[in-house]
PDB file of N, CA and C in Angstrom:
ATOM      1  N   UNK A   1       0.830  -1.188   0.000  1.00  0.00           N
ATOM      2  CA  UNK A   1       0.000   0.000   0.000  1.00  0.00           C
ATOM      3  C   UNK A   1       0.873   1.249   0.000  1.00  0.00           C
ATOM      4  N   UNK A   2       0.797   2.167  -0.680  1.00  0.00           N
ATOM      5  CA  UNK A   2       1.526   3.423  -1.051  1.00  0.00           C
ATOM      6  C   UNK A   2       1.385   4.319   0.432  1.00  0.00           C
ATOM      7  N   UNK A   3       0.083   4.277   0.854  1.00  0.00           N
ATOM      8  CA  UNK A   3      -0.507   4.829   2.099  1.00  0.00           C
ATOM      9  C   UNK A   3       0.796   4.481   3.180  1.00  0.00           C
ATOM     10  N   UNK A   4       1.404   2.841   3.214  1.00  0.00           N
ATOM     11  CA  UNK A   4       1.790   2.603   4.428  1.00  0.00           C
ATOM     12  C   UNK A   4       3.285   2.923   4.314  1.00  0.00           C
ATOM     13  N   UNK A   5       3.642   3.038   2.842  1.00  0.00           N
ATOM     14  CA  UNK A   5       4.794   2.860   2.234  1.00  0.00           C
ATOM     15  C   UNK A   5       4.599   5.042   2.523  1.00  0.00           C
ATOM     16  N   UNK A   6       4.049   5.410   2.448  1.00  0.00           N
ATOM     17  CA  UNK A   6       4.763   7.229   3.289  1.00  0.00           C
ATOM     18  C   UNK A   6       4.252   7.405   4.525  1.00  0.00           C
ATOM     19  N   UNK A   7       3.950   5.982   5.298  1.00  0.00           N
ATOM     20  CA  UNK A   7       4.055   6.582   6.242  1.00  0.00           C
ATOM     21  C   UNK A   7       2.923   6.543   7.291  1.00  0.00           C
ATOM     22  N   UNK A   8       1.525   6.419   6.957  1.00  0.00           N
ATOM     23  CA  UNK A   8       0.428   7.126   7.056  1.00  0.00           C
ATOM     24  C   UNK A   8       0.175   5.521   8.397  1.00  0.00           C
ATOM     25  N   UNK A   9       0.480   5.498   9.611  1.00  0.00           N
ATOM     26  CA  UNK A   9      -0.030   4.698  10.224  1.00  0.00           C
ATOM     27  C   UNK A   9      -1.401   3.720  10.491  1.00  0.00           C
ATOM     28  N   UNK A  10      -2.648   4.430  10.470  1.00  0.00           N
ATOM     29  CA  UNK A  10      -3.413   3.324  10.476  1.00  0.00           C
ATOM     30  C   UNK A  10      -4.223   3.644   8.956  1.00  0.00           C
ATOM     31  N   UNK A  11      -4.399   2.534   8.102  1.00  0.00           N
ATOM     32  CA  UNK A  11      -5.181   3.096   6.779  1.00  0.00           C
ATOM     33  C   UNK A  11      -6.438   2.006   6.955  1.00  0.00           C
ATOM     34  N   UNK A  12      -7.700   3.107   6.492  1.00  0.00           N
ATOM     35  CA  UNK A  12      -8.970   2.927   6.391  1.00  0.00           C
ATOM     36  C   UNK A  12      -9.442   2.560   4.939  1.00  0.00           C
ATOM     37  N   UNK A  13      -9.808   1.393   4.842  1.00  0.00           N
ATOM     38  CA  UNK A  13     -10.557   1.069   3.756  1.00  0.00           C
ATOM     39  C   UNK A  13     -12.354   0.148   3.553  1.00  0.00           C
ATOM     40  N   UNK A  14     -12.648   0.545   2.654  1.00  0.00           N
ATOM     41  CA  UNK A  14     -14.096   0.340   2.257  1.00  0.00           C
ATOM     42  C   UNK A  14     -14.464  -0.869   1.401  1.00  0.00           C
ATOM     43  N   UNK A  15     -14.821  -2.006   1.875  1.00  0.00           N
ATOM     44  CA  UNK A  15     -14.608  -2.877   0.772  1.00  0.00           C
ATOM     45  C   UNK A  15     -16.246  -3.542   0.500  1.00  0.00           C
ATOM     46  N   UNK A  16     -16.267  -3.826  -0.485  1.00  0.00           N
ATOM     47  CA  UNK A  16     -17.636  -4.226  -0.996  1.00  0.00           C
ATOM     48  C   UNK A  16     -18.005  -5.973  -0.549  1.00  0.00           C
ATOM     49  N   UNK A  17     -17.456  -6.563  -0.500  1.00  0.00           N
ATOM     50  CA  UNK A  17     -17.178  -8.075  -0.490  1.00  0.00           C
ATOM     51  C   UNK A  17     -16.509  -8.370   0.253  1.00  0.00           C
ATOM     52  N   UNK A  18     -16.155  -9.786   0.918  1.00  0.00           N
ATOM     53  CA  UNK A  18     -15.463 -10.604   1.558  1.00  0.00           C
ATOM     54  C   UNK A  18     -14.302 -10.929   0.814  1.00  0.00           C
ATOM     55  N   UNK A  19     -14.757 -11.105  -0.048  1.00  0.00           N
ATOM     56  CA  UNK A  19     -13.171 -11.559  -1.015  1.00  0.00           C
ATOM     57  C   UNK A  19     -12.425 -10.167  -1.132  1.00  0.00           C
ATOM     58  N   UNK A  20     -13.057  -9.276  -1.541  1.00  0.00           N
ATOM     59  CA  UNK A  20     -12.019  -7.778  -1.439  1.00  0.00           C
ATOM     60  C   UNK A  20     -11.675  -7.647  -0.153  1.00  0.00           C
ATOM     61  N   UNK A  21     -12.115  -7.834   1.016  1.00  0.00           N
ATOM     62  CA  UNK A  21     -12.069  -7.430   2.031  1.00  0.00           C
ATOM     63  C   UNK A  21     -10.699  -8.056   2.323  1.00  0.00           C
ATOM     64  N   UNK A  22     -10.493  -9.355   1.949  1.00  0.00           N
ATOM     65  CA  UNK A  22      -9.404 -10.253   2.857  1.00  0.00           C
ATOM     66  C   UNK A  22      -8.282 -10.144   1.324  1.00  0.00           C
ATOM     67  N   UNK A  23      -8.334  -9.675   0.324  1.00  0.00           N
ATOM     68  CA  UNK A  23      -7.352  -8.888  -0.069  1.00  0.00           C
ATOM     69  C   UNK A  23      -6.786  -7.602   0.269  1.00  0.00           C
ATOM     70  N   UNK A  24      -7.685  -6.795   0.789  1.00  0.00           N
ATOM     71  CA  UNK A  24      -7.273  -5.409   1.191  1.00  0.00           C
ATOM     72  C   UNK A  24      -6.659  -5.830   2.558  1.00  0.00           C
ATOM     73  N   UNK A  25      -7.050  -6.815   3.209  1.00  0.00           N
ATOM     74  CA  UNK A  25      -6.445  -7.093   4.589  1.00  0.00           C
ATOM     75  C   UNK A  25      -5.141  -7.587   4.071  1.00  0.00           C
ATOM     76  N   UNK A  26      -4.793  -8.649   3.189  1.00  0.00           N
ATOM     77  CA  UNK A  26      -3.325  -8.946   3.099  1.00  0.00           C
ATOM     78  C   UNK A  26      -2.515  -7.819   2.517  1.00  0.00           C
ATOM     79  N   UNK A  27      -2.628  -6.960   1.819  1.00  0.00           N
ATOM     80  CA  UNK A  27      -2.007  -5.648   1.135  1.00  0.00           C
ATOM     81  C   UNK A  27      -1.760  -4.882   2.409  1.00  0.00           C
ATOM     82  N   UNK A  28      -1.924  -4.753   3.653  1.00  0.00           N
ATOM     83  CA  UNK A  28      -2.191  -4.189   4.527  1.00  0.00           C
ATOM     84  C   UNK A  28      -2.737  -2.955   5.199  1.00  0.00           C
ATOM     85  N   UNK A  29      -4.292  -3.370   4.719  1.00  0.00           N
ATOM     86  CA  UNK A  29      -5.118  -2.443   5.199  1.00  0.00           C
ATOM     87  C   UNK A  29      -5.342  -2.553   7.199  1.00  0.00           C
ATOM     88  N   UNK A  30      -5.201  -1.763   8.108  1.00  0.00           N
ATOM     89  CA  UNK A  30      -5.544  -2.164   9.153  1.00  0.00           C
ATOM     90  C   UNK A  30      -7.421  -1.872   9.649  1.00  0.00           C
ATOM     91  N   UNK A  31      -7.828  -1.061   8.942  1.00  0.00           N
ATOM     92  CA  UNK A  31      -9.134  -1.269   9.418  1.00  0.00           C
ATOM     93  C   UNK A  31     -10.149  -1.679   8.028  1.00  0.00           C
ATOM     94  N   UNK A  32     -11.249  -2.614   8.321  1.00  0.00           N
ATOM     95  CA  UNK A  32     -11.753  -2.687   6.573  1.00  0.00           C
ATOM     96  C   UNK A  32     -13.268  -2.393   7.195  1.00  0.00           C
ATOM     97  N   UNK A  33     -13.950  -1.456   6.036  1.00  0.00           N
ATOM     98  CA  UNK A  33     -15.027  -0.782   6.878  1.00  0.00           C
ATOM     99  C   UNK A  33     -16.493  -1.884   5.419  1.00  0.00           C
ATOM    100  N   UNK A  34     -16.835  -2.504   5.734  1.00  0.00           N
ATOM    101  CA  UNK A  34     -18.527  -2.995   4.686  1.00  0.00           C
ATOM    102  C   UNK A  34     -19.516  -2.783   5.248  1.00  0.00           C
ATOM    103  N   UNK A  35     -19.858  -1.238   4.445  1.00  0.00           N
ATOM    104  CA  UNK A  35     -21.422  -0.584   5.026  1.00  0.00           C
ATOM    105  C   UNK A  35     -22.431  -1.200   4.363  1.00  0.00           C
ATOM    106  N   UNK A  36     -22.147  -1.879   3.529  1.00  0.00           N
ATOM    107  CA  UNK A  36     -23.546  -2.991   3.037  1.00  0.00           C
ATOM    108  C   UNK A  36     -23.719  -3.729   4.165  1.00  0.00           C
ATOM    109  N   UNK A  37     -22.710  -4.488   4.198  1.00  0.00           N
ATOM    110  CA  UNK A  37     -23.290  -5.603   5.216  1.00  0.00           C
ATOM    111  C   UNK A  37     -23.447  -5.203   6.428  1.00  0.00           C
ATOM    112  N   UNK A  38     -22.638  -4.190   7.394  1.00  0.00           N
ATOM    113  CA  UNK A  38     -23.300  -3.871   8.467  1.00  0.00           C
ATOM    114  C   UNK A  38     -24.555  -3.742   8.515  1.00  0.00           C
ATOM    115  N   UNK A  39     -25.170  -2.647   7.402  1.00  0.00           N
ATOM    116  CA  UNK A  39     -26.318  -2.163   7.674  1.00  0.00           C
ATOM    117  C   UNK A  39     -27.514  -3.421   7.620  1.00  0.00           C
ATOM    118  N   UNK A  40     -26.731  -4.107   6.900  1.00  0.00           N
ATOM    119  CA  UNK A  40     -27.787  -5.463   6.536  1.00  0.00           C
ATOM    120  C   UNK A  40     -28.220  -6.230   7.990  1.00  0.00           C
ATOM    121  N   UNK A  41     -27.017  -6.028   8.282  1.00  0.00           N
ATOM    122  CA  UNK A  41     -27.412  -7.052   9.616  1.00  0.00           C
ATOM    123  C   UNK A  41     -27.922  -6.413  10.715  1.00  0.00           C
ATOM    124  N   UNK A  42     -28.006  -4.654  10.604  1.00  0.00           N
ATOM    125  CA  UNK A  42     -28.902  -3.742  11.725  1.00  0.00           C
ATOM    126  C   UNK A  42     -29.942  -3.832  10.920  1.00  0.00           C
ATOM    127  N   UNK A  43     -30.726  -4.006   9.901  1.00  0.00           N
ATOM    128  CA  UNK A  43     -31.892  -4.090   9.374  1.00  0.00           C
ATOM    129  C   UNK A  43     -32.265  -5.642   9.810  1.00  0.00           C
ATOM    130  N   UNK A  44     -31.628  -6.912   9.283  1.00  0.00           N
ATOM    131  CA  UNK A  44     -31.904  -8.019   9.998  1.00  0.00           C
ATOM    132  C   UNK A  44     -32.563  -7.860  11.347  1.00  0.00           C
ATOM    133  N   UNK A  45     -31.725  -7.048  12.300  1.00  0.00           N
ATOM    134  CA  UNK A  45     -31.668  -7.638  13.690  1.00  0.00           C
ATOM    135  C   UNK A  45     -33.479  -6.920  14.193  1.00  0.00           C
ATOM    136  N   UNK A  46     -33.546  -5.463  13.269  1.00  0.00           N
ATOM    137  CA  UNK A  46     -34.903  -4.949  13.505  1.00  0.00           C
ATOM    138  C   UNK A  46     -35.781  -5.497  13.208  1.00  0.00           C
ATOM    139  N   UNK A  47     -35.736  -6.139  12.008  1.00  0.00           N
ATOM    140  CA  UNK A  47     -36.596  -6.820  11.349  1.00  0.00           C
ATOM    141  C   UNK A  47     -37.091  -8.126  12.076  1.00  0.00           C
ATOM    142  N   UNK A  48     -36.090  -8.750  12.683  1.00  0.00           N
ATOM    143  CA  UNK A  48     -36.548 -10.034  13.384  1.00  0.00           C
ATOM    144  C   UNK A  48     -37.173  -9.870  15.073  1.00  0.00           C
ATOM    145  N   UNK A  49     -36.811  -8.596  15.760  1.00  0.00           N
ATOM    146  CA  UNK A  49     -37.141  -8.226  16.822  1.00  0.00           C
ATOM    147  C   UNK A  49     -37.602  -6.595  16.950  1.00  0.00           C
ATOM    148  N   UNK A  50     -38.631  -6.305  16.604  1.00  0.00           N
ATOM    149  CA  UNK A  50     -39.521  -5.003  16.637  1.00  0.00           C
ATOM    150  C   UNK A  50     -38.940  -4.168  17.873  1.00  0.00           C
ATOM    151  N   UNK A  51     -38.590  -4.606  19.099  1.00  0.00           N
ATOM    152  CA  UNK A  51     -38.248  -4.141  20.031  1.00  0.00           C
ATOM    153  C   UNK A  51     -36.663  -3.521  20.198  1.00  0.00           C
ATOM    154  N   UNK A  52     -35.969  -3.970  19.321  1.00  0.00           N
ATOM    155  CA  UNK A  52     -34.108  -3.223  19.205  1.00  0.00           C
ATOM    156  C   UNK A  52     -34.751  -2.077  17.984  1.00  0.00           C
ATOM    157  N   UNK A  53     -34.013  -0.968  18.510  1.00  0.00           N
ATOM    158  CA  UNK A  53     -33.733   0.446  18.058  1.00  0.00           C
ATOM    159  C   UNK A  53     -32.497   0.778  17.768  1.00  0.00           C
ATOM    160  N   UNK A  54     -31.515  -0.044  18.186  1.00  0.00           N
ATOM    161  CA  UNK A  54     -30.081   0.434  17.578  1.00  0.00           C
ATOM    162  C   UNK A  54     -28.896  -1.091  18.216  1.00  0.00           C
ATOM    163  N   UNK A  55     -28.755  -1.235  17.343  1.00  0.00           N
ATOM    164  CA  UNK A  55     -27.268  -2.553  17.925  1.00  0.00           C
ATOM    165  C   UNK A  55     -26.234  -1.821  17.350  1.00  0.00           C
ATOM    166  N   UNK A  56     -24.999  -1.628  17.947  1.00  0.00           N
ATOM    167  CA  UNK A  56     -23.756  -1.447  17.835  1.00  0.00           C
ATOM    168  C   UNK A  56     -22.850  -2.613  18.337  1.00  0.00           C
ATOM    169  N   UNK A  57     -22.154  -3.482  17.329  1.00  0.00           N
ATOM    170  CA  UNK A  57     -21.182  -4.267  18.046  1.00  0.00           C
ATOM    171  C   UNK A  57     -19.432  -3.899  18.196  1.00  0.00           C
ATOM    172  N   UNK A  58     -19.448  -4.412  19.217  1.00  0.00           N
ATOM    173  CA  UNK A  58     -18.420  -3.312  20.034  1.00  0.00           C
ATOM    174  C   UNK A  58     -16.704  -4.612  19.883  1.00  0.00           C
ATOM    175  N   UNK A  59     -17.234  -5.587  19.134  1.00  0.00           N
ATOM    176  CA  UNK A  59     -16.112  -6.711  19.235  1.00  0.00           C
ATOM    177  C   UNK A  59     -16.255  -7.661  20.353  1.00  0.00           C
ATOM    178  N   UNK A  60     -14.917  -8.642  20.256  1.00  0.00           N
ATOM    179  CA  UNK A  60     -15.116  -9.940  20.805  1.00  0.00           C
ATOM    180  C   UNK A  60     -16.189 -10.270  21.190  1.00  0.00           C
ATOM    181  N   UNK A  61     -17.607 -10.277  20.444  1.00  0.00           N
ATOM    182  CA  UNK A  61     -18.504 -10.748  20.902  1.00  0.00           C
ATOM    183  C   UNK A  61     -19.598 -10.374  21.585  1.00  0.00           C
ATOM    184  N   UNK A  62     -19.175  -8.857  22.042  1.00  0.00           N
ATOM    185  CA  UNK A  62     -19.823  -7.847  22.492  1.00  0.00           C
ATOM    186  C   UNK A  62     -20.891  -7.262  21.601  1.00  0.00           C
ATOM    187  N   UNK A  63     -21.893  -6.298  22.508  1.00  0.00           N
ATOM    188  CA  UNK A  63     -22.457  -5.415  21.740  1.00  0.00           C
ATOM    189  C   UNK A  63     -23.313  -5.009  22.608  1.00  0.00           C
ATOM    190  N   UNK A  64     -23.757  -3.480  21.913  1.00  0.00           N
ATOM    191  CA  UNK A  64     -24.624  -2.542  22.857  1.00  0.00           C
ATOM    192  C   UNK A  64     -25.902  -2.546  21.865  1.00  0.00           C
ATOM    193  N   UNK A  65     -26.964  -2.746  22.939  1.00  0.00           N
ATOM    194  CA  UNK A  65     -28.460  -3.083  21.970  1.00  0.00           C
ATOM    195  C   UNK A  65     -29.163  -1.480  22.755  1.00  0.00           C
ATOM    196  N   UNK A  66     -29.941  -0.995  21.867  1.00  0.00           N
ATOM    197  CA  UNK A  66     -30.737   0.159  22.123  1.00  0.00           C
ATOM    198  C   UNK A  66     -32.147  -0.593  21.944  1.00  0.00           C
ATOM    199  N   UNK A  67     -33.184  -0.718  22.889  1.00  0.00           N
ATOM    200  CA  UNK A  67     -34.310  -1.466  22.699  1.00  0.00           C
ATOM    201  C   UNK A  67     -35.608  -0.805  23.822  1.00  0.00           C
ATOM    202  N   UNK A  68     -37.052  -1.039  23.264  1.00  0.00           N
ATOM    203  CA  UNK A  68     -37.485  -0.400  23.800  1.00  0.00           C
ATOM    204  C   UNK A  68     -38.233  -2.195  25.123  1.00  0.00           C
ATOM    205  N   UNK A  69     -38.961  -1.266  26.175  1.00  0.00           N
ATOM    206  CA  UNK A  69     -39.207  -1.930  27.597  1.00  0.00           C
ATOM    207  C   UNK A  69     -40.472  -1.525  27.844  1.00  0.00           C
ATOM    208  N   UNK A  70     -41.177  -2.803  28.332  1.00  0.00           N
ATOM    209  CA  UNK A  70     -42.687  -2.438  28.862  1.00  0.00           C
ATOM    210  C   UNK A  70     -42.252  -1.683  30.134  1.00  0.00           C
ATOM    211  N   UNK A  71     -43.637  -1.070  30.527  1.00  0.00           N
ATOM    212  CA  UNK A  71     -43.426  -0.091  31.191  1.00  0.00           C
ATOM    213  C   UNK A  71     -43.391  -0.779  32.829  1.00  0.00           C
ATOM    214  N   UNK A  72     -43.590  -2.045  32.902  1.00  0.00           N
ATOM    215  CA  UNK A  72     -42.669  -2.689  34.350  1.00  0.00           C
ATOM    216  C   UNK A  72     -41.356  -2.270  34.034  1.00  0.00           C
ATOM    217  N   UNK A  73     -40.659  -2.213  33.393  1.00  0.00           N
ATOM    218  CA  UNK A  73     -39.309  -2.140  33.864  1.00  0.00           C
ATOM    219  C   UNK A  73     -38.813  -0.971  33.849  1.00  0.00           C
ATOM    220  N   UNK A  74     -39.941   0.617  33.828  1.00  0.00           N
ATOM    221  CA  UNK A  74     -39.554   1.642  33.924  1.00  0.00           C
ATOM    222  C   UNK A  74     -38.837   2.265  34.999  1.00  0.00           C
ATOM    223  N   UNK A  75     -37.787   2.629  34.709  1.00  0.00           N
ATOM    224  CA  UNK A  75     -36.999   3.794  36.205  1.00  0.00           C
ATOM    225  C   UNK A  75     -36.084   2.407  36.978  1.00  0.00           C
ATOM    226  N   UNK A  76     -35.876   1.405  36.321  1.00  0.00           N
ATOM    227  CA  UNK A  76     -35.182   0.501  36.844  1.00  0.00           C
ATOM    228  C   UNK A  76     -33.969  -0.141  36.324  1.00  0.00           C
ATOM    229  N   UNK A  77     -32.546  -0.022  37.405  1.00  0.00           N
ATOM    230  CA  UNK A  77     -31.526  -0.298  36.937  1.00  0.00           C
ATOM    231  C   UNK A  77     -31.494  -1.301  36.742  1.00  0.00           C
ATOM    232  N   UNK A  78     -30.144  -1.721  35.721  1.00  0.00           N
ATOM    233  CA  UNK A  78     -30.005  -3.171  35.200  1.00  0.00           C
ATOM    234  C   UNK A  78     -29.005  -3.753  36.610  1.00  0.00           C
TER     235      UNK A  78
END
């Protein structure tokens, strides 16, 4: 990558596919960003559960769900 070759420490790229993706990873891209498929899978996750308003996954397995709560569980910590 020309990017890493002057220098430019972490480089951001956009890849359409899996197969581009894990080429841009061996060329050495360090972050690979697929806004198709993210978004696919925050539309999935709404689509299958009416009640999530926002998932962000945060890695290893993690993730922060934005979801709405009957009103028993109002004003109450987790």
């Amino acid at each position: 990558l020309i990017a890493k070759e002057a220098g430019v420490k972490s480089v951001w790229v956009k890849a359409n596919d899996r197969f581009q993706a894990r080429v841009l990873q061996k060329i050495g891209a360090d972050h690979i960003i697929m806004p198709e498929r993210d978004m696919g899978i925050r539309v999935a996750r709404k689509m299958l559960d009416k009640r999530v308003l926002e998932f962000h996954p945060l890695g290893s397995g993690l993730a922060m769900t934005e979801f709405v709560i009957g009103s028993r569980w109002m004003g109450k910590t987790l």
